[in-house]
N, C-alpha and C. Protein backbone atom coordinates (compact mmCIF):
# COMPACT_ATOMS: atom_id res chain seq x y z
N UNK A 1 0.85 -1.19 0.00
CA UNK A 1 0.00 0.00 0.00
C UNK A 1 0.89 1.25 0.00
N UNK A 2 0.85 2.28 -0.83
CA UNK A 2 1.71 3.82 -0.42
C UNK A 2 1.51 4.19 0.54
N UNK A 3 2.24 4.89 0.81
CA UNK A 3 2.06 5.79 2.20
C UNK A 3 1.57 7.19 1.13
N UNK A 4 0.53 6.77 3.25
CA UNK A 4 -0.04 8.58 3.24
C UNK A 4 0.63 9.80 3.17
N UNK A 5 0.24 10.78 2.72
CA UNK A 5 0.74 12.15 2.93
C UNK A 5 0.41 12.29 4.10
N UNK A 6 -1.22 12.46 4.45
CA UNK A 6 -1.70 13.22 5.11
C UNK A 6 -2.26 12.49 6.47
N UNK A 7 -2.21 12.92 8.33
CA UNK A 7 -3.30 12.86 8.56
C UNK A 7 -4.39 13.81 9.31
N UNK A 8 -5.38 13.44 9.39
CA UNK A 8 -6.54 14.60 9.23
C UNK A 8 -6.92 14.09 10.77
N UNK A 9 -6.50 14.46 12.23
CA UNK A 9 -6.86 14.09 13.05
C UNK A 9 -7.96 14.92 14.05
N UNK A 10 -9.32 14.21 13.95
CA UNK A 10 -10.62 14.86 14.25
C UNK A 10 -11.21 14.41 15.77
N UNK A 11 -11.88 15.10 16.28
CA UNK A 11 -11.94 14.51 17.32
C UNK A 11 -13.67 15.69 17.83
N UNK A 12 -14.65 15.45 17.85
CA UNK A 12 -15.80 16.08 17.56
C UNK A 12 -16.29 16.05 19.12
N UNK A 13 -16.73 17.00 19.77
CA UNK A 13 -17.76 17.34 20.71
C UNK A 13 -19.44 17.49 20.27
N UNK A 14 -20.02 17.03 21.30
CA UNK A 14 -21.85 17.09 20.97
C UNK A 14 -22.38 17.28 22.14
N UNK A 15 -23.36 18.02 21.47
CA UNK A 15 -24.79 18.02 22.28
C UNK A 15 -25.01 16.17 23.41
N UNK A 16 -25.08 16.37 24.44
CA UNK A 16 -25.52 15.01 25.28
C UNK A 16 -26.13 15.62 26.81
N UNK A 17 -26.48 14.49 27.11
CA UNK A 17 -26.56 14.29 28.60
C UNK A 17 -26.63 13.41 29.59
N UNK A 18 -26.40 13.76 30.85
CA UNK A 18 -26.48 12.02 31.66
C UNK A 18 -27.35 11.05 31.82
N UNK A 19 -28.40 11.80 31.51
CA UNK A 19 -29.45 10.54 31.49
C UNK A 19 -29.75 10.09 30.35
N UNK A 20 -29.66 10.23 28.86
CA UNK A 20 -30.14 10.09 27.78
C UNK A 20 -31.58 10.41 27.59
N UNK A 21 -32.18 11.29 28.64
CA UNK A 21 -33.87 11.83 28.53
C UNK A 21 -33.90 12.99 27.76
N UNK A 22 -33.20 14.18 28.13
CA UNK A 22 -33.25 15.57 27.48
C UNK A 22 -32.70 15.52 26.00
N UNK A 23 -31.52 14.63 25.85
CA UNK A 23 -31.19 14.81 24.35
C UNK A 23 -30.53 13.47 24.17
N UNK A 24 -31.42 12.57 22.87
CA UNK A 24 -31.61 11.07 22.81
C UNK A 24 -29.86 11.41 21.70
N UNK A 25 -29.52 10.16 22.38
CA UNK A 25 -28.39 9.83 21.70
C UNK A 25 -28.73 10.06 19.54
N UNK A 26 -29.49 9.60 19.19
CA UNK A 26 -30.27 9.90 17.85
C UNK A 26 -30.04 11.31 18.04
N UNK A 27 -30.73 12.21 18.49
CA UNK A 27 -30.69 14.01 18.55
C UNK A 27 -29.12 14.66 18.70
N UNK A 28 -28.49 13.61 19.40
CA UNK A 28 -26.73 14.52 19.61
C UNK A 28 -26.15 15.57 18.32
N UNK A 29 -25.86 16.62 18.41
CA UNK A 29 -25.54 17.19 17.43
C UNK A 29 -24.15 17.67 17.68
N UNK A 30 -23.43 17.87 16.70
CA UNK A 30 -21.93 18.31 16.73
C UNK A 30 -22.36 20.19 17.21
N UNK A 31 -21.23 19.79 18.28
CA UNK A 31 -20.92 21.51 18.73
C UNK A 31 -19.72 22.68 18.81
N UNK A 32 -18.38 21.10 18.65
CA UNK A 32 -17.12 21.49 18.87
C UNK A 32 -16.73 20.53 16.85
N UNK A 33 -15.60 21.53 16.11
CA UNK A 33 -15.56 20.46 14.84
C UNK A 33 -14.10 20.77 15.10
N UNK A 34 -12.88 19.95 15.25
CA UNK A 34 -11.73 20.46 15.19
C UNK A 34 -11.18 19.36 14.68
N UNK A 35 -10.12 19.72 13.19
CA UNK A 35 -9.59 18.80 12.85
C UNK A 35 -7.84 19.52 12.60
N UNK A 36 -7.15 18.58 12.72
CA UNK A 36 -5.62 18.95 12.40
C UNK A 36 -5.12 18.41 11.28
N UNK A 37 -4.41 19.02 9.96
CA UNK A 37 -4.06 18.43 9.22
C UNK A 37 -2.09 18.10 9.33
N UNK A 38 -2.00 16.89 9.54
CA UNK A 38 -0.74 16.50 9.68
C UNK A 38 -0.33 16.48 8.52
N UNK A 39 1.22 17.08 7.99
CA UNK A 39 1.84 16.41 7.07
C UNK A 39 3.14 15.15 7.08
N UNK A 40 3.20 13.93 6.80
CA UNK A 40 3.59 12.65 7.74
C UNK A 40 4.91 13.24 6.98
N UNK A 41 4.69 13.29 6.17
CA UNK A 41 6.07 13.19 5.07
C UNK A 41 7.34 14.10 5.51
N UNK A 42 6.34 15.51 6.16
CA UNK A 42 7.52 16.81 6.35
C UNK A 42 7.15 16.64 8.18
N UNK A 43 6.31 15.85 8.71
CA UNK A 43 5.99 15.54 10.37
C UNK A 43 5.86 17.07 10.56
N UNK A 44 4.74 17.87 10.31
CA UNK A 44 4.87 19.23 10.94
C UNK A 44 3.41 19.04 10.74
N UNK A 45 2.75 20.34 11.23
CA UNK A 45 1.13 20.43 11.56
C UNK A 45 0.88 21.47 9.96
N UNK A 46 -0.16 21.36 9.07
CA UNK A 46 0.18 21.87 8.08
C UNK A 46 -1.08 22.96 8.12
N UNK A 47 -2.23 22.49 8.91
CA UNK A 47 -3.24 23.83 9.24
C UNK A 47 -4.14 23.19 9.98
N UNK A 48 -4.85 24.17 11.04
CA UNK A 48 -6.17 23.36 11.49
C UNK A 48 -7.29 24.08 11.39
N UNK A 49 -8.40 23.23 11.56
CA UNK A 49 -10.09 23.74 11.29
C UNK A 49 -10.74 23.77 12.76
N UNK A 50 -10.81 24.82 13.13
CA UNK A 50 -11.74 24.44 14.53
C UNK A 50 -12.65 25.49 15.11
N UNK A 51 -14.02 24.86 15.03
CA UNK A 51 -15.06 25.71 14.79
C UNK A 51 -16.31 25.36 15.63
N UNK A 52 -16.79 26.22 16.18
CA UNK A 52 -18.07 25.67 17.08
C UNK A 52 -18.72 26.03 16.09
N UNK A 53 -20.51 25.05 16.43
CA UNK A 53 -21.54 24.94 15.77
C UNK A 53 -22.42 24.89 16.75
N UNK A 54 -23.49 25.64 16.12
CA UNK A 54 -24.93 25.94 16.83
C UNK A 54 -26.02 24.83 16.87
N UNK A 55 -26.42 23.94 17.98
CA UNK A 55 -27.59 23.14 17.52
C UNK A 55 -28.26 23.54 17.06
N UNK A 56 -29.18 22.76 16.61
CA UNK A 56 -30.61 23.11 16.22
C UNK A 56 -31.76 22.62 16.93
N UNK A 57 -31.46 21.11 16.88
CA UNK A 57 -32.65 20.37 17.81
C UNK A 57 -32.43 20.61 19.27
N UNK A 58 -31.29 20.70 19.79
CA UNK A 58 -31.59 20.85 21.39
C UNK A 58 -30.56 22.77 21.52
N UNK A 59 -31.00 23.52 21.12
CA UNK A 59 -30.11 24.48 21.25
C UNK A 59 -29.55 25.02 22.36
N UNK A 60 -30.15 24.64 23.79
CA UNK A 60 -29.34 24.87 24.82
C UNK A 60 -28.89 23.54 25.44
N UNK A 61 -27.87 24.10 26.05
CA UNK A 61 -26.48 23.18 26.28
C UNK A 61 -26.96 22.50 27.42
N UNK A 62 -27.11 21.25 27.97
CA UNK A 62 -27.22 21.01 29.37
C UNK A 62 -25.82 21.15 30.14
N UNK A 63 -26.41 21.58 31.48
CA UNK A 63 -25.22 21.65 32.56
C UNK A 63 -24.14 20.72 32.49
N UNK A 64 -24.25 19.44 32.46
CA UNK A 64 -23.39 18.09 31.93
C UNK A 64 -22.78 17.97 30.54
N UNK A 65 -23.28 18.70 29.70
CA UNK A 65 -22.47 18.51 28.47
C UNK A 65 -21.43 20.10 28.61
N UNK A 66 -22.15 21.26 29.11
CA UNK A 66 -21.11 22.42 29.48
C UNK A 66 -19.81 21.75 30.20
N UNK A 67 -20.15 21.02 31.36
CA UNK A 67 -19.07 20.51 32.59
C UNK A 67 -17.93 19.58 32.34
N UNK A 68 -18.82 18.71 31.12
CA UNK A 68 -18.13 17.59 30.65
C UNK A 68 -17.03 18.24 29.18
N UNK A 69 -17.34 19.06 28.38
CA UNK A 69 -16.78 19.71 27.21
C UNK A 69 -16.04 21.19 27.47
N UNK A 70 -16.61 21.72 28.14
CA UNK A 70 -16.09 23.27 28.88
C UNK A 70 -16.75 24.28 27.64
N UNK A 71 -17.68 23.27 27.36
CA UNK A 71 -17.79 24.97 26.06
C UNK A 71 -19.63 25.22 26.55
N UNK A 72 -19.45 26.73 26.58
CA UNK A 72 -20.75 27.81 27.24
C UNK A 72 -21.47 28.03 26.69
N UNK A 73 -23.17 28.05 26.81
CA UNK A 73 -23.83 28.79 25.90
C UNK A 73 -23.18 29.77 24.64
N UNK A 74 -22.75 30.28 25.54
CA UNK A 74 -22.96 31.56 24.70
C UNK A 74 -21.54 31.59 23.53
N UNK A 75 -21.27 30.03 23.34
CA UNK A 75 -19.93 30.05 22.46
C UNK A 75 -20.98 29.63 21.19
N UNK A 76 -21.47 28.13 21.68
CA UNK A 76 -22.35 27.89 20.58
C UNK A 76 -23.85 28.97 19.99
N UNK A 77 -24.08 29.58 20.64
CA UNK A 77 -25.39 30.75 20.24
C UNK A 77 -24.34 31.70 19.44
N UNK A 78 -22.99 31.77 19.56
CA UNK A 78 -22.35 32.52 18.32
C UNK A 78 -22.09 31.85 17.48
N UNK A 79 -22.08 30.58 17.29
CA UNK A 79 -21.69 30.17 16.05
C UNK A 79 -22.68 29.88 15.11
N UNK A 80 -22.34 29.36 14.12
CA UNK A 80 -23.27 29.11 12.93
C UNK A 80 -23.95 27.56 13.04
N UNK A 81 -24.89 27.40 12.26
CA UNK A 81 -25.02 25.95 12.07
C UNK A 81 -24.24 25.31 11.85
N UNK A 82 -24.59 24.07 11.44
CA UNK A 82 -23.77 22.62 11.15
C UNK A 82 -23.43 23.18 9.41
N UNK A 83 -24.42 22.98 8.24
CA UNK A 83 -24.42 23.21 7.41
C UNK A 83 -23.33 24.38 6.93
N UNK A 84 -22.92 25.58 7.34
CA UNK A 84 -22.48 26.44 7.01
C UNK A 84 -20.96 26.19 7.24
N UNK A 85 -20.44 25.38 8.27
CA UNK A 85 -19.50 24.91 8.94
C UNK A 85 -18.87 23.93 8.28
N UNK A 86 -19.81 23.05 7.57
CA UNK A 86 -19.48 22.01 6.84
C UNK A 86 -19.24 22.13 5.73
N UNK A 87 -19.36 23.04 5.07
CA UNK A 87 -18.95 23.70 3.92
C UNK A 87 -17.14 24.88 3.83
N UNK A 88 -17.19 24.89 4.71
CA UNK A 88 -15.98 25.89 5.26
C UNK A 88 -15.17 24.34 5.59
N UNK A 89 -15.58 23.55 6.07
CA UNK A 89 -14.32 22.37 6.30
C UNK A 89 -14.11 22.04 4.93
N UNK A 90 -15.13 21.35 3.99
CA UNK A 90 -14.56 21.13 2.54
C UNK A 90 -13.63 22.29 1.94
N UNK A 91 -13.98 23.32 2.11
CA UNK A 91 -13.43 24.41 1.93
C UNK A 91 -11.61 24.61 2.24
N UNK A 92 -12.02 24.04 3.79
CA UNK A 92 -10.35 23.94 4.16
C UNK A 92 -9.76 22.67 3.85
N UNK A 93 -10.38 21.92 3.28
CA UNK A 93 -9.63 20.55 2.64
C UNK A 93 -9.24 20.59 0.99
N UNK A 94 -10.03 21.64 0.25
CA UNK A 94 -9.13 21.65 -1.30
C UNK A 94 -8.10 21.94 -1.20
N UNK A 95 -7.13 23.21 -0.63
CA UNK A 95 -5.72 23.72 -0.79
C UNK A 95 -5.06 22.01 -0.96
N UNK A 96 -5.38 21.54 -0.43
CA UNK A 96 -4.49 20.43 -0.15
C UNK A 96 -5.00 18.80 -1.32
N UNK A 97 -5.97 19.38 -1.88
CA UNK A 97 -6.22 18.09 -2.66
C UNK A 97 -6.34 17.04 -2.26
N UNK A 98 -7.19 16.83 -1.26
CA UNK A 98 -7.57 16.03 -0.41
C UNK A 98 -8.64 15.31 -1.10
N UNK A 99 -9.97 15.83 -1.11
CA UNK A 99 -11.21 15.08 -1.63
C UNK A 99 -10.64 15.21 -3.24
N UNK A 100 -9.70 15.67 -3.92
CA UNK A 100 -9.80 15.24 -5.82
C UNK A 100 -8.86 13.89 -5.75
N UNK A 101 -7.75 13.25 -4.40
CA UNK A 101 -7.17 12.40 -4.37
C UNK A 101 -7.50 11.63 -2.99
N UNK A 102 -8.35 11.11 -2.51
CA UNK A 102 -8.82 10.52 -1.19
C UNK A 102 -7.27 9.85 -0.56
N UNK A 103 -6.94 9.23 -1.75
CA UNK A 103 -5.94 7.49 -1.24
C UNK A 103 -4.74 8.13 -0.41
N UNK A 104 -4.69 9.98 -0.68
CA UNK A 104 -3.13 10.27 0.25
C UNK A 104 -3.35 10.55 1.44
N UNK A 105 -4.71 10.39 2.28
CA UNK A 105 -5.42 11.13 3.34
C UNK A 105 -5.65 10.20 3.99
N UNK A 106 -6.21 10.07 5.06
CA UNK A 106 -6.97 9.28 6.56
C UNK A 106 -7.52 9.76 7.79
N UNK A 107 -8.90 10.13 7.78
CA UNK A 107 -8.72 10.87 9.15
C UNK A 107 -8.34 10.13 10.20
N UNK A 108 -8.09 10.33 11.61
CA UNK A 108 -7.32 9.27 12.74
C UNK A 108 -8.11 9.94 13.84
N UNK A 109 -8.69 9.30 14.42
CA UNK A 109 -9.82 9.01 15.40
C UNK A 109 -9.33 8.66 16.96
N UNK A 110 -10.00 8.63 17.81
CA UNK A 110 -9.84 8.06 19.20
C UNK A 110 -11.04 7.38 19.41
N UNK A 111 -11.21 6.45 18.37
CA UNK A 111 -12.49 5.31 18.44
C UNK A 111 -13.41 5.97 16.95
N UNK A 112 -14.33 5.02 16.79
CA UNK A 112 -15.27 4.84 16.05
C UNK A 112 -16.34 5.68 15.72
N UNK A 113 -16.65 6.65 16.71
CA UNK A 113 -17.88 6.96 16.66
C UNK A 113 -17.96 8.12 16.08
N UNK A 114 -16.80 9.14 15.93
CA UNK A 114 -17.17 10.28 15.07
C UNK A 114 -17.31 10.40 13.86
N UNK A 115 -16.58 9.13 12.98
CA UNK A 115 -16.85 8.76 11.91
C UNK A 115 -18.21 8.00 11.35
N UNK A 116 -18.05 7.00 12.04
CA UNK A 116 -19.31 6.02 12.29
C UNK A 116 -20.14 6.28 12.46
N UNK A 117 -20.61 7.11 13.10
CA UNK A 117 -21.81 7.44 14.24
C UNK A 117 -22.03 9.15 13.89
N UNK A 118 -21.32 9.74 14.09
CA UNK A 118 -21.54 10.99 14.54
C UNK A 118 -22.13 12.06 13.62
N UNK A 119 -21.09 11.66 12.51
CA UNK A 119 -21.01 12.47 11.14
C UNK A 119 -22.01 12.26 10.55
N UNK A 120 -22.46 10.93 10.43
CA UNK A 120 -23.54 9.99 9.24
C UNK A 120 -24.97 11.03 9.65
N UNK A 121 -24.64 11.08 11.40
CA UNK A 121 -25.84 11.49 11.88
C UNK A 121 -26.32 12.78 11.74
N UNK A 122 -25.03 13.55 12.06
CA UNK A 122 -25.29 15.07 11.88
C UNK A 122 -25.55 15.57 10.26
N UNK A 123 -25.14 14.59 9.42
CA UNK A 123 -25.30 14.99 8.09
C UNK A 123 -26.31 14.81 7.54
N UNK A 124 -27.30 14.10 8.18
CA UNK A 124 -28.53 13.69 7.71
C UNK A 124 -29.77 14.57 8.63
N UNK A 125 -29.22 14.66 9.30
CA UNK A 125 -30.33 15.98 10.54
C UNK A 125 -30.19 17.15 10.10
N UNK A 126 -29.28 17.45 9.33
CA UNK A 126 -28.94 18.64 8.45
C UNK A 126 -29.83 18.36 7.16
N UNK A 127 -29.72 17.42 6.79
CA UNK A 127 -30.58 16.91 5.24
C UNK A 127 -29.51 18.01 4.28
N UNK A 128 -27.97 16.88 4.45
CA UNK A 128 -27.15 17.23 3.54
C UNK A 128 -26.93 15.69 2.70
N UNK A 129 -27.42 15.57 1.63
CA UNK A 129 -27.76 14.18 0.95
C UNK A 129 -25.85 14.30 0.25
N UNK A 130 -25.48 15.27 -0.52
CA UNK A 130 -24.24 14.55 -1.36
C UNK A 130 -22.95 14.09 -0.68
N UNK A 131 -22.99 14.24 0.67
CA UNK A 131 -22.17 13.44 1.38
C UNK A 131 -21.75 11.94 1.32
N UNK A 132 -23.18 11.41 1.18
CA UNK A 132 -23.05 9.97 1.08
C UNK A 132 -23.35 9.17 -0.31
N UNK A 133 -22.97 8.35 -0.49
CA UNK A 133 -23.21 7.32 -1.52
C UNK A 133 -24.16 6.84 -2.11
N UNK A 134 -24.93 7.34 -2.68
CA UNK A 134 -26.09 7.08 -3.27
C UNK A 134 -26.71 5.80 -3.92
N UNK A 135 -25.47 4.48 -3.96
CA UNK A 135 -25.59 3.29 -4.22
C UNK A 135 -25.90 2.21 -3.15
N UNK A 136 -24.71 2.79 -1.63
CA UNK A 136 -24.44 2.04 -0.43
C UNK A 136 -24.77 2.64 0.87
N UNK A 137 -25.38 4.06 0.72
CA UNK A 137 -25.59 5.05 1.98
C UNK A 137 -24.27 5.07 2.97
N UNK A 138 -22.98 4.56 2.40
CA UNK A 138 -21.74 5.26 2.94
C UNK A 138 -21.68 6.41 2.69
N UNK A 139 -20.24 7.11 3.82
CA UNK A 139 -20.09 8.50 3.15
C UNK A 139 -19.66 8.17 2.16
N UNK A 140 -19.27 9.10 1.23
CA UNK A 140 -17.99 9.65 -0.10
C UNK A 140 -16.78 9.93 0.53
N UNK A 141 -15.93 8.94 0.13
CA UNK A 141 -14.16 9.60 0.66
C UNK A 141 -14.41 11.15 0.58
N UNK A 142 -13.04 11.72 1.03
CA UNK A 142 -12.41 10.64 2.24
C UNK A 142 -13.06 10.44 3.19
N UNK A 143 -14.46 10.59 3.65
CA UNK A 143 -14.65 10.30 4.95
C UNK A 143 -15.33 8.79 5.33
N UNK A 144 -15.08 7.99 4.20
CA UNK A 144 -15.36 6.75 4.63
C UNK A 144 -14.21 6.04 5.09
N UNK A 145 -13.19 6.62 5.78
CA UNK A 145 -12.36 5.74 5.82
C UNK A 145 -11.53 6.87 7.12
N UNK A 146 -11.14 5.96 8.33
CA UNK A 146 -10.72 6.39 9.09
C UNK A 146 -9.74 5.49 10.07
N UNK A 147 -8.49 5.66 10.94
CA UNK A 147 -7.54 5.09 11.21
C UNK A 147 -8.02 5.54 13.18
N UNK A 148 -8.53 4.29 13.57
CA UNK A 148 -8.92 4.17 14.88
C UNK A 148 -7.52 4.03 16.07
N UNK A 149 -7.08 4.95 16.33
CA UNK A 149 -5.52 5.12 17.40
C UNK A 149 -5.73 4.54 18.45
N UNK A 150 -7.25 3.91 19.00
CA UNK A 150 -7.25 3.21 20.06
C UNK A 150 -7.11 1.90 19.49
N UNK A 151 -7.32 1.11 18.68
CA UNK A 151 -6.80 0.29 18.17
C UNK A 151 -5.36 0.27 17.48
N UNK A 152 -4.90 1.32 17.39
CA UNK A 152 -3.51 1.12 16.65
C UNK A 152 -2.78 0.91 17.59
N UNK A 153 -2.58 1.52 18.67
CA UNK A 153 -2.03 1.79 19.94
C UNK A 153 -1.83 0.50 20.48
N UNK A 154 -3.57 -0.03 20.66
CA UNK A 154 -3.04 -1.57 21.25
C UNK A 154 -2.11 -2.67 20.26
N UNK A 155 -2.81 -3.28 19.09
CA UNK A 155 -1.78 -3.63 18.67
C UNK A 155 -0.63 -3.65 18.32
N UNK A 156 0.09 -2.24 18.43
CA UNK A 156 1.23 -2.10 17.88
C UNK A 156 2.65 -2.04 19.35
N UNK A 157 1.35 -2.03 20.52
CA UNK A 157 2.62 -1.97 21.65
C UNK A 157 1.98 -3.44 22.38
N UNK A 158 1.53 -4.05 21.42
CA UNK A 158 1.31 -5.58 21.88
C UNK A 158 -0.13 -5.56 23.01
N UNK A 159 -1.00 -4.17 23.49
CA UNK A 159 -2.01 -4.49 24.56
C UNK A 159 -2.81 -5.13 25.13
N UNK A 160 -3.08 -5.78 25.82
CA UNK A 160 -4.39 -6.71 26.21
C UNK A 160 -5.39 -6.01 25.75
N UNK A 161 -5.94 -4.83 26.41
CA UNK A 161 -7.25 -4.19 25.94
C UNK A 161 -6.71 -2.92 25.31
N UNK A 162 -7.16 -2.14 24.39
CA UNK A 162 -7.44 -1.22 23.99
C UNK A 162 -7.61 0.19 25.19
N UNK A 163 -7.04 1.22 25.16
CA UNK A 163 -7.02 2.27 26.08
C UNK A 163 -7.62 3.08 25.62
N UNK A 164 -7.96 4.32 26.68
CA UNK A 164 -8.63 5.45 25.81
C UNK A 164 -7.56 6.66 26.04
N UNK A 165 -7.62 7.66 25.07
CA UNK A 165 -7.04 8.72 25.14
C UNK A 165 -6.28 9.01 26.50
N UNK A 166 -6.47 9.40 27.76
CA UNK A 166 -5.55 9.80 29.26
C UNK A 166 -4.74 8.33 29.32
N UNK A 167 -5.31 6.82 29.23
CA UNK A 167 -5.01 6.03 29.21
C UNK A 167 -3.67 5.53 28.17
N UNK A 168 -3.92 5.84 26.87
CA UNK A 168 -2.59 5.77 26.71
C UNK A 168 -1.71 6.73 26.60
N UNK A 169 -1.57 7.69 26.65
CA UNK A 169 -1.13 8.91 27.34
C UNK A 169 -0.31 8.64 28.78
N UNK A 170 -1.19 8.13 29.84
CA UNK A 170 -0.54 7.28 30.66
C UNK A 170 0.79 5.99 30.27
N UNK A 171 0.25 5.71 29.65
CA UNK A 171 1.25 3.92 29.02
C UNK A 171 2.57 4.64 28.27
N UNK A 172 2.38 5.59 27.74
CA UNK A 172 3.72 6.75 26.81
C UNK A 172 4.18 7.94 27.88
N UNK A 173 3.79 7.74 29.20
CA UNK A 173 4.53 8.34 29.98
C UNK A 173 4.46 10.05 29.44
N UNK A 174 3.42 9.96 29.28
CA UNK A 174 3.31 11.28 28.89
C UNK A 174 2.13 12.25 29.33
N UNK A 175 1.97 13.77 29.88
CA UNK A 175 1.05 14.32 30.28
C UNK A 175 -0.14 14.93 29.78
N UNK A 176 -1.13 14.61 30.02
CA UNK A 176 -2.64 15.19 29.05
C UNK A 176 -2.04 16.56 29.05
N UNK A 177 -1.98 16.85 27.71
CA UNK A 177 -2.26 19.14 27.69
C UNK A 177 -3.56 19.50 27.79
N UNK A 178 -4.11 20.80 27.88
CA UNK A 178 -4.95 21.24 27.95
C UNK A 178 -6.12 20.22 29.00
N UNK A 179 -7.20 20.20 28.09
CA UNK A 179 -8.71 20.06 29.42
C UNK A 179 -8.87 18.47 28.08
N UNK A 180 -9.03 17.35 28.52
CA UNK A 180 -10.14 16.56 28.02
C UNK A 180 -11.17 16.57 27.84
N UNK A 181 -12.05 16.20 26.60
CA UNK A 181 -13.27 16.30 26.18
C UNK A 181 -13.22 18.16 25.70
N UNK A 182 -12.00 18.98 25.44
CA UNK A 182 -12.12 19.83 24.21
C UNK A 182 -11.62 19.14 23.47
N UNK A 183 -12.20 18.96 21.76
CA UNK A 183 -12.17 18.89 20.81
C UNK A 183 -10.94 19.05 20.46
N UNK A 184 -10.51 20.15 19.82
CA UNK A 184 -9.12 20.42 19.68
C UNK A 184 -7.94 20.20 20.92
N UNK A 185 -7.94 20.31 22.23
CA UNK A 185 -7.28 19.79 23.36
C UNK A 185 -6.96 18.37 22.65
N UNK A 186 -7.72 17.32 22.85
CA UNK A 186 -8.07 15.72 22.38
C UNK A 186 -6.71 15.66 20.92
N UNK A 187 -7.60 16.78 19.69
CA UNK A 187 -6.86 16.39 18.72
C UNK A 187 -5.28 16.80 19.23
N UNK A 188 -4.87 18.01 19.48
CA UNK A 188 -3.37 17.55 19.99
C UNK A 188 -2.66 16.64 20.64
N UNK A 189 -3.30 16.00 21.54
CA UNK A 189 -2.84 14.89 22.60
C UNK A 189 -3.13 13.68 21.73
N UNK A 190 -3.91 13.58 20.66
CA UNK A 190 -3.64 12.64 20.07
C UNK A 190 -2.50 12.41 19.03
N UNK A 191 -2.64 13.39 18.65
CA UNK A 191 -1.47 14.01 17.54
C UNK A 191 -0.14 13.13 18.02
N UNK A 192 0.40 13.90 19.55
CA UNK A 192 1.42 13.63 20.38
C UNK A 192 2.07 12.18 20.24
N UNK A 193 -0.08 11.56 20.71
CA UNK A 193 1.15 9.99 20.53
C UNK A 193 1.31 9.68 19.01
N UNK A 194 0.43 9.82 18.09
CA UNK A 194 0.85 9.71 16.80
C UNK A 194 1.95 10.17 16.60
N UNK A 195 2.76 10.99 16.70
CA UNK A 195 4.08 11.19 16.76
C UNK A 195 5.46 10.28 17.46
N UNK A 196 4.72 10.00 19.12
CA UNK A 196 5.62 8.88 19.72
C UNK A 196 5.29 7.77 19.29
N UNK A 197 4.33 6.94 18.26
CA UNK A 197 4.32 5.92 17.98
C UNK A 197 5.15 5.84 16.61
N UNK A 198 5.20 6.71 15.65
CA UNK A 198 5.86 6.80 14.39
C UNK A 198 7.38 6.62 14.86
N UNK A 199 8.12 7.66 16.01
CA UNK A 199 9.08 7.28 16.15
C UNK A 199 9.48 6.18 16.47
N UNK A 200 8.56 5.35 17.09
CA UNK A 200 9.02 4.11 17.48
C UNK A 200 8.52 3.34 16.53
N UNK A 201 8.49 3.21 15.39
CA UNK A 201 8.56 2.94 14.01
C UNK A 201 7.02 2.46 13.42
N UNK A 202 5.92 3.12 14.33
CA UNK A 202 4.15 2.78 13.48
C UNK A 202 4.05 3.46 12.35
N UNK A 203 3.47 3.10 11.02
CA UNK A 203 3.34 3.34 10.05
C UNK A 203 1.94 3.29 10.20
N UNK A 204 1.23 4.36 9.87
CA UNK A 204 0.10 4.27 9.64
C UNK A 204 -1.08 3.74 8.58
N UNK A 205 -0.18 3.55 7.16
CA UNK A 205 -0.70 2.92 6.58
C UNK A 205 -1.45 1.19 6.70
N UNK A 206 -0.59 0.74 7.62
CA UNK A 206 -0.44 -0.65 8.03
C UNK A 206 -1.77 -0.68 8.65
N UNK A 207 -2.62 0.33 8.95
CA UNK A 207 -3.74 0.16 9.67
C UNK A 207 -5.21 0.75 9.49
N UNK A 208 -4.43 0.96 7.88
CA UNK A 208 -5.68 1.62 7.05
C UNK A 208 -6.89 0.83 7.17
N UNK A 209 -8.15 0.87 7.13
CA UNK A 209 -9.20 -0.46 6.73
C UNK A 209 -9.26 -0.76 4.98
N UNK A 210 -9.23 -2.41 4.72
CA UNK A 210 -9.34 -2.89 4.05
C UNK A 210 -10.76 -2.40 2.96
């Protein structure tokens, strides 16, 4: 397989709460969008996207998703929708020829669900149809395809279970920056170990999905 140029490491905040009564896991909407574009080739940070978004279906924040994310009313009541936001990220992904060549890209995740789950969801509560695949109801590269670091992590330093973000952070002897559960906070600290795992010779391609 070539190696990547690029990776696109995302890491999304939402609308939630502790009980799953006020806002149904189905309703979660993206509030925090922050992605980093790595360049592997030159290992430097080459630009990032990071942007709050305004719900729609639950527009105020519960106390638990403020406490748990650190972000305030009054960050998301300034921002824009989903839709407008999501257009400004494609936006910040041409310079780089990203979506006219998918195969040099990967976004890199801390689990499954912002790809899987998150995106599929918010893109369709938006009733943004050309996202996805009109044959298979996948997205359209690149965002069908994403490189899960809680899985890379374990296999590649041999783990019993799979860790989460502070967790292996912990195992690399290394200190959380910033606040957990910000968006962009997350994507740097993930970045980090993507960096201490390359040196210790992970290739990311090796863990592309088939």
């Amino acid at each position: 397989m070539p190696p990547l140029r690029y990776l696109l490491v995302l890491d999304f905040e939402a609308t939630c709460d502790d009980t799953n009564r006020i806002v149904l896991r189905s309703e979660m909407e993206i509030i925090e969008f922050p992605t980093i574009l790595y360049d592997l080739q030159q290992d430097k940070v080459l630009a990032v996207f990071h942007e709050y978004v305004r719900p729609t279906l639950h527009p105020t924040l519960t106390r638990f998703c403020t406490d748990l994310t650190g972000i305030e009313q009054s960050r998301v009541d300034a921002a824009e929708p989903f839709p407008h936001v999501w257009e400004r990220f494609k936006a910040f992904l041409r310079p780089h020829k990203i979506t006219d060549d998918p195969s040099s890209a990967s976004f890199l995740t801390c689990g499954d669900w912002d790809l899987k789950t998150m995106l599929p969801q918010q893109l369709s509560l938006a009733g943004i149809t050309d996202a996805f695949n009109s044959s298979n109801g996948s997205l359209v590269p690149p965002f069908d395809r994403w490189i899960n670091v809680k899985k890379s992590y374990q296999r590649f330093y041999g783990l019993r279970y799979a860790k989460g973000m502070e967790g292996m952070l912990r195992h690399a002897g290394m200190e959380l920056e910033g606040r957990h559960h910000s968006g962009i906070d997350d994507c740097k600290n993930i970045l980090r170990l993507v960096r201490r795992m390359r040196l210790a010779g992970w290739k990311p391609e090796n863990d592309l999905p088939s």
